[in-house]
C-alpha atoms as a PDB file:
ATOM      1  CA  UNK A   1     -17.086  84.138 -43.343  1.00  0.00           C
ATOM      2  CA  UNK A   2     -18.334  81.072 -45.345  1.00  0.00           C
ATOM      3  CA  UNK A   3     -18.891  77.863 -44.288  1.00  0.00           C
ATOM      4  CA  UNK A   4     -17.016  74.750 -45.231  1.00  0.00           C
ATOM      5  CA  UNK A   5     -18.823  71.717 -44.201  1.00  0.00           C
ATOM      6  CA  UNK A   6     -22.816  70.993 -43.839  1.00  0.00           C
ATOM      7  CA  UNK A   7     -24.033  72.454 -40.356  1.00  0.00           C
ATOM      8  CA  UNK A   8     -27.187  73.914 -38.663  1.00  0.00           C
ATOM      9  CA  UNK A   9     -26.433  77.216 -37.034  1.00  0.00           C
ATOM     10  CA  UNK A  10     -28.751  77.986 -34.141  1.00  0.00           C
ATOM     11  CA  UNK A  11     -30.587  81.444 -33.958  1.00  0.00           C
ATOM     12  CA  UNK A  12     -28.597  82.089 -30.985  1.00  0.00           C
ATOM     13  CA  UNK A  13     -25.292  81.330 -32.574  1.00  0.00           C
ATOM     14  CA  UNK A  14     -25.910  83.896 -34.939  1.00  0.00           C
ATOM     15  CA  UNK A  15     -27.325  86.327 -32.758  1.00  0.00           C
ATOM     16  CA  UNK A  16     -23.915  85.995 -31.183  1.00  0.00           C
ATOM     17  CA  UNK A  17     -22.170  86.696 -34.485  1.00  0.00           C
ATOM     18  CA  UNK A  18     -24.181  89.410 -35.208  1.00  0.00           C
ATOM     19  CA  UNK A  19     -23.553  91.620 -31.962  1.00  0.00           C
ATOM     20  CA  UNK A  20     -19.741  90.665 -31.741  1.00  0.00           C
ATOM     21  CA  UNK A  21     -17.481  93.809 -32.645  1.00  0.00           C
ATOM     22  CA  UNK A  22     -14.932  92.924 -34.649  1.00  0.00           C
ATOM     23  CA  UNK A  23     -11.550  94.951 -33.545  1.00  0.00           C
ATOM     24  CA  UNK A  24     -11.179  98.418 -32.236  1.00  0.00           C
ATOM     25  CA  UNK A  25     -12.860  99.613 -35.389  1.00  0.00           C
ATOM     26  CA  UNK A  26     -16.391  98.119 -34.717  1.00  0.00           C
ATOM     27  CA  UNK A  27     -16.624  97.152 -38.550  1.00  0.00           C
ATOM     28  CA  UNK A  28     -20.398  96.432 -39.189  1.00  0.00           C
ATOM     29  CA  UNK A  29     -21.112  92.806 -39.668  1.00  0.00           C
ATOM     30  CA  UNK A  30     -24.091  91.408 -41.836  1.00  0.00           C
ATOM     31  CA  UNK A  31     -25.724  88.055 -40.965  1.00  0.00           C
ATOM     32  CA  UNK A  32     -26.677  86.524 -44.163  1.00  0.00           C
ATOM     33  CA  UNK A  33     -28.368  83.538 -42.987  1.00  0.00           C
ATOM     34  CA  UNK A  34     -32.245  83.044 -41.831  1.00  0.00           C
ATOM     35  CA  UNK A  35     -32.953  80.349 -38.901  1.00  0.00           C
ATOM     36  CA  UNK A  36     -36.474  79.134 -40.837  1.00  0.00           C
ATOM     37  CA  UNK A  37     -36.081  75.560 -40.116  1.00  0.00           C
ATOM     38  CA  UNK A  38     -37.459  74.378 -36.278  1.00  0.00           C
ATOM     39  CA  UNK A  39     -35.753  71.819 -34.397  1.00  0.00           C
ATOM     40  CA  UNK A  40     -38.235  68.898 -31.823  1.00  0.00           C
ATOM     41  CA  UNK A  41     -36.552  67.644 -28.958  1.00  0.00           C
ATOM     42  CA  UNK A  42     -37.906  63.966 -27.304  1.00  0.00           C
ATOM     43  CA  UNK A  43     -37.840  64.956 -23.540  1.00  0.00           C
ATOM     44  CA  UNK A  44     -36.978  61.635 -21.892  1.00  0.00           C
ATOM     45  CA  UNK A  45     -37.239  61.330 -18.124  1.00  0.00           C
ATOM     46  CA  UNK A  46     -34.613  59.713 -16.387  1.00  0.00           C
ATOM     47  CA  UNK A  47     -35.517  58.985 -12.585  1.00  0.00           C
ATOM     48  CA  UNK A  48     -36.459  55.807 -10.997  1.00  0.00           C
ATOM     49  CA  UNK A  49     -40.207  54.650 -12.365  1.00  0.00           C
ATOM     50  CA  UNK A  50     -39.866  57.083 -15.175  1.00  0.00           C
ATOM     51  CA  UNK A  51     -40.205  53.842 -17.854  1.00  0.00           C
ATOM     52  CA  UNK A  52     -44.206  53.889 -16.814  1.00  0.00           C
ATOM     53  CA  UNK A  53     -44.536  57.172 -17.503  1.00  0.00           C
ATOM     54  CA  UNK A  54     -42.911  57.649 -21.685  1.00  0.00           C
ATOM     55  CA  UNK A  55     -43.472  55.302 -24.380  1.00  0.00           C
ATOM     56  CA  UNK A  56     -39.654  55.856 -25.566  1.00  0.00           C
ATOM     57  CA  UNK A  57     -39.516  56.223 -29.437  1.00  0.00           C
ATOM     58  CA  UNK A  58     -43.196  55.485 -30.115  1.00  0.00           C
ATOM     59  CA  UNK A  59     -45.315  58.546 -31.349  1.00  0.00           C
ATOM     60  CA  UNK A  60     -42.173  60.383 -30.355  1.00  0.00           C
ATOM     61  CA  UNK A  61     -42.861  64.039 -32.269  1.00  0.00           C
ATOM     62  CA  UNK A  62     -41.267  66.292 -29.890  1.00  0.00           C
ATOM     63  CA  UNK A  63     -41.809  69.796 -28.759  1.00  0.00           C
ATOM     64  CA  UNK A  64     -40.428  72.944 -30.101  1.00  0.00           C
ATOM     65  CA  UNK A  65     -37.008  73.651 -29.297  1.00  0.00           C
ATOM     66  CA  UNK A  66     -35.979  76.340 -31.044  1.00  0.00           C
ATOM     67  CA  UNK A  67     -34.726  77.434 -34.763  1.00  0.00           C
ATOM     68  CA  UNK A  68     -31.622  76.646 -37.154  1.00  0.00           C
ATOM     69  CA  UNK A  69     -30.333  77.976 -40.254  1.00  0.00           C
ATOM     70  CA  UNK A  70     -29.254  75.184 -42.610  1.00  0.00           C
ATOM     71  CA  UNK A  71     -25.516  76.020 -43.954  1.00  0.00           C
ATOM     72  CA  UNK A  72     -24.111  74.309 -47.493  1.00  0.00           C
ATOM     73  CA  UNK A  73     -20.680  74.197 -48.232  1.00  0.00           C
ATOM     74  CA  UNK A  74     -19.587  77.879 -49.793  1.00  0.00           C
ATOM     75  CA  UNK A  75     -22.386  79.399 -48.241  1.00  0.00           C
ATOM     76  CA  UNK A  76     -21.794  82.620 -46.973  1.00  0.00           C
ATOM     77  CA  UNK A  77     -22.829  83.097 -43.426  1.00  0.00           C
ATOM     78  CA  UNK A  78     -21.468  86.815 -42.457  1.00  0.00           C
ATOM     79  CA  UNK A  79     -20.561  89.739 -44.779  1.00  0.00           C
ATOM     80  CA  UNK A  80     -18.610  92.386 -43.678  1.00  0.00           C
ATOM     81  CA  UNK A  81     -19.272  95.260 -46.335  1.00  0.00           C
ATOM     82  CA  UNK A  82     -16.295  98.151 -45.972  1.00  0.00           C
ATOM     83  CA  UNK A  83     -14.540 100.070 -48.236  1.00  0.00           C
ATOM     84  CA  UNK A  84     -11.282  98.994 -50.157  1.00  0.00           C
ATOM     85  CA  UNK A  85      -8.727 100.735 -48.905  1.00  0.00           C
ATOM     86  CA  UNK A  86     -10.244  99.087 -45.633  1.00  0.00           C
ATOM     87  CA  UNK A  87      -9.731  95.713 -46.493  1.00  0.00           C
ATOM     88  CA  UNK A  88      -6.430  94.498 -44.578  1.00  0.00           C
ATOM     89  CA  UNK A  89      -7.832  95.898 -41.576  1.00  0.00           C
ATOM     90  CA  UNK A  90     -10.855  94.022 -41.340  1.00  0.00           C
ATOM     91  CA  UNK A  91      -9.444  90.847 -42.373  1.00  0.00           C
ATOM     92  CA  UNK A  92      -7.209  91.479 -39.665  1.00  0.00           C
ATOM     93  CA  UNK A  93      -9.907  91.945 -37.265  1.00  0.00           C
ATOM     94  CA  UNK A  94     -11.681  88.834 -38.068  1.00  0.00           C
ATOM     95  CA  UNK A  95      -8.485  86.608 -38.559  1.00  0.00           C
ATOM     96  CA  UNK A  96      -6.770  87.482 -35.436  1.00  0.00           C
ATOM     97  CA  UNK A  97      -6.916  83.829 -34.411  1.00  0.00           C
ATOM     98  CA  UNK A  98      -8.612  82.282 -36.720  1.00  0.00           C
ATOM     99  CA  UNK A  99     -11.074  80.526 -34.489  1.00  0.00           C
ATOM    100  CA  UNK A 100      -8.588  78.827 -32.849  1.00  0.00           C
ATOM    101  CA  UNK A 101      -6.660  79.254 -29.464  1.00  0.00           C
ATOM    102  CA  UNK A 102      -3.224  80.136 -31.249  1.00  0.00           C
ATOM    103  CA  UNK A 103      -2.451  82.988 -33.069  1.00  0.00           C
ATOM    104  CA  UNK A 104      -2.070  83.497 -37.063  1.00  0.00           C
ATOM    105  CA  UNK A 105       2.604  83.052 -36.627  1.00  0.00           C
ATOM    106  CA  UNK A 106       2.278  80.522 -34.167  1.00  0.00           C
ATOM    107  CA  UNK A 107      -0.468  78.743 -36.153  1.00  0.00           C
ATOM    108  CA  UNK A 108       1.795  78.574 -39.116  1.00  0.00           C
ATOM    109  CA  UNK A 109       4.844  77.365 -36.897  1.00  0.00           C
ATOM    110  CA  UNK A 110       3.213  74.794 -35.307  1.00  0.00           C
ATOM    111  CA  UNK A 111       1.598  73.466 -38.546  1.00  0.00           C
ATOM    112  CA  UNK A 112       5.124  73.206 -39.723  1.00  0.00           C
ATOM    113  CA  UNK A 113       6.521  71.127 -36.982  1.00  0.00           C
ATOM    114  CA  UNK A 114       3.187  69.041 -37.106  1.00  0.00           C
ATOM    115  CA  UNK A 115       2.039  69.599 -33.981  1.00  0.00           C
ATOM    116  CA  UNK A 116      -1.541  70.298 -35.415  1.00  0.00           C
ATOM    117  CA  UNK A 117      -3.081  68.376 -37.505  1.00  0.00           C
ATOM    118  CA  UNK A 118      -6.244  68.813 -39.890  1.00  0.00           C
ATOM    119  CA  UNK A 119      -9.961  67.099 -38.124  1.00  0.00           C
ATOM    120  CA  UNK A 120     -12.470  68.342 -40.089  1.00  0.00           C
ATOM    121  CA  UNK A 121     -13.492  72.011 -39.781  1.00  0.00           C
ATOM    122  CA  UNK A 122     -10.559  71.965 -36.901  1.00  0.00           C
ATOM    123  CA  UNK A 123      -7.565  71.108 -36.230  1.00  0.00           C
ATOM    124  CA  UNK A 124      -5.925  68.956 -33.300  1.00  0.00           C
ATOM    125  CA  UNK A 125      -2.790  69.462 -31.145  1.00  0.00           C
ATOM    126  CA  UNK A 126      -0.214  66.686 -30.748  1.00  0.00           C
ATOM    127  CA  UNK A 127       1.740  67.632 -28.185  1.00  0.00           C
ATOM    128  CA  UNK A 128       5.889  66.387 -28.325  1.00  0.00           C
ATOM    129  CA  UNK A 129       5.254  63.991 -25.054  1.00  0.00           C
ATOM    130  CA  UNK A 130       3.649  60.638 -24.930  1.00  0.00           C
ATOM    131  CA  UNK A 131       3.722  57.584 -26.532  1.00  0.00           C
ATOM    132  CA  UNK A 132       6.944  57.048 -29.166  1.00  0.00           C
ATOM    133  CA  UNK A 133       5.236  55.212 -31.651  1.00  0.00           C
ATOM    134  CA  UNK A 134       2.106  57.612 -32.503  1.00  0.00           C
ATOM    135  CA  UNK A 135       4.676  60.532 -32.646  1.00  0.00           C
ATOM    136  CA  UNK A 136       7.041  58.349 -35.258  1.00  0.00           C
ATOM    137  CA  UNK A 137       3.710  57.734 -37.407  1.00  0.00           C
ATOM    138  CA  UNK A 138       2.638  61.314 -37.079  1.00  0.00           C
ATOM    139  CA  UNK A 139       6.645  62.474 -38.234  1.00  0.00           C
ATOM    140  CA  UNK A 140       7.360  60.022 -40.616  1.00  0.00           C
END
């Protein structure tokens, strides 16, 4: 899996990667990225007389909150080492949706009717209902 866009990947996101089987196989999955870089977080209160207790942004350093892994673009962020003549089968294990709630023919179909459209690292879903004019500019 590589990234595509700048991101910070929590040490719990990849934990999550890391113990997630991939298909009935159970291919073995190698994290390749190291959560080094720690993350503050300005606890602000927010009930009534909490202004006299917090300075707001002054001095505001933060306490530990945990640990990210900073992620370029073509970085890779799991491996999945197997042998050749395994190949289609784990790509077919890890692509099975794609990361997204349709699957790899209706993806394709629906890309072709424009239903979803490119946002970034996602895509969104414009449904055939609604107002007429966004779905002419969308189809035209």
């Amino acid at each position: 899996m590589v990234s595509d866009e700048y991101e910070q990947l929590s040490s719990e996101t990849l934990e999550a990667a890391r113990i997630r089987s991939c298909g009935k196989d159970s291919f073995q999955s190698r994290v390749r990225l190291h959560p080094f870089h720690g993350i503050r977080i300005n606890r602000m209160l927010s009930c009534a007389g909490a202004d006299r207790l917090q300075t707001g942004m002054q001095g505001a350093f933060g306490k530990p909150q945990g640990t990210v892994a900073r992620v370029h673009i073509g970085q890779v962020i799991v491996s999945t080492p197997t042998k050749l003549q395994n190949k289609e089968h784990v790509i077919e294990a890890l692509c099975r949706k794609w990361g997204f709630k349709f699957n790899a023919d209706e993806f394709k179909d629906l890309v072709v009717e424009k239903c979803l459209i490119p946002d970034g690292c996602g895509v969104k879903y414009i449904p055939n209902c609604g107002i007429l004019e966004k779905w002419r500019a969308l189809h035209s």
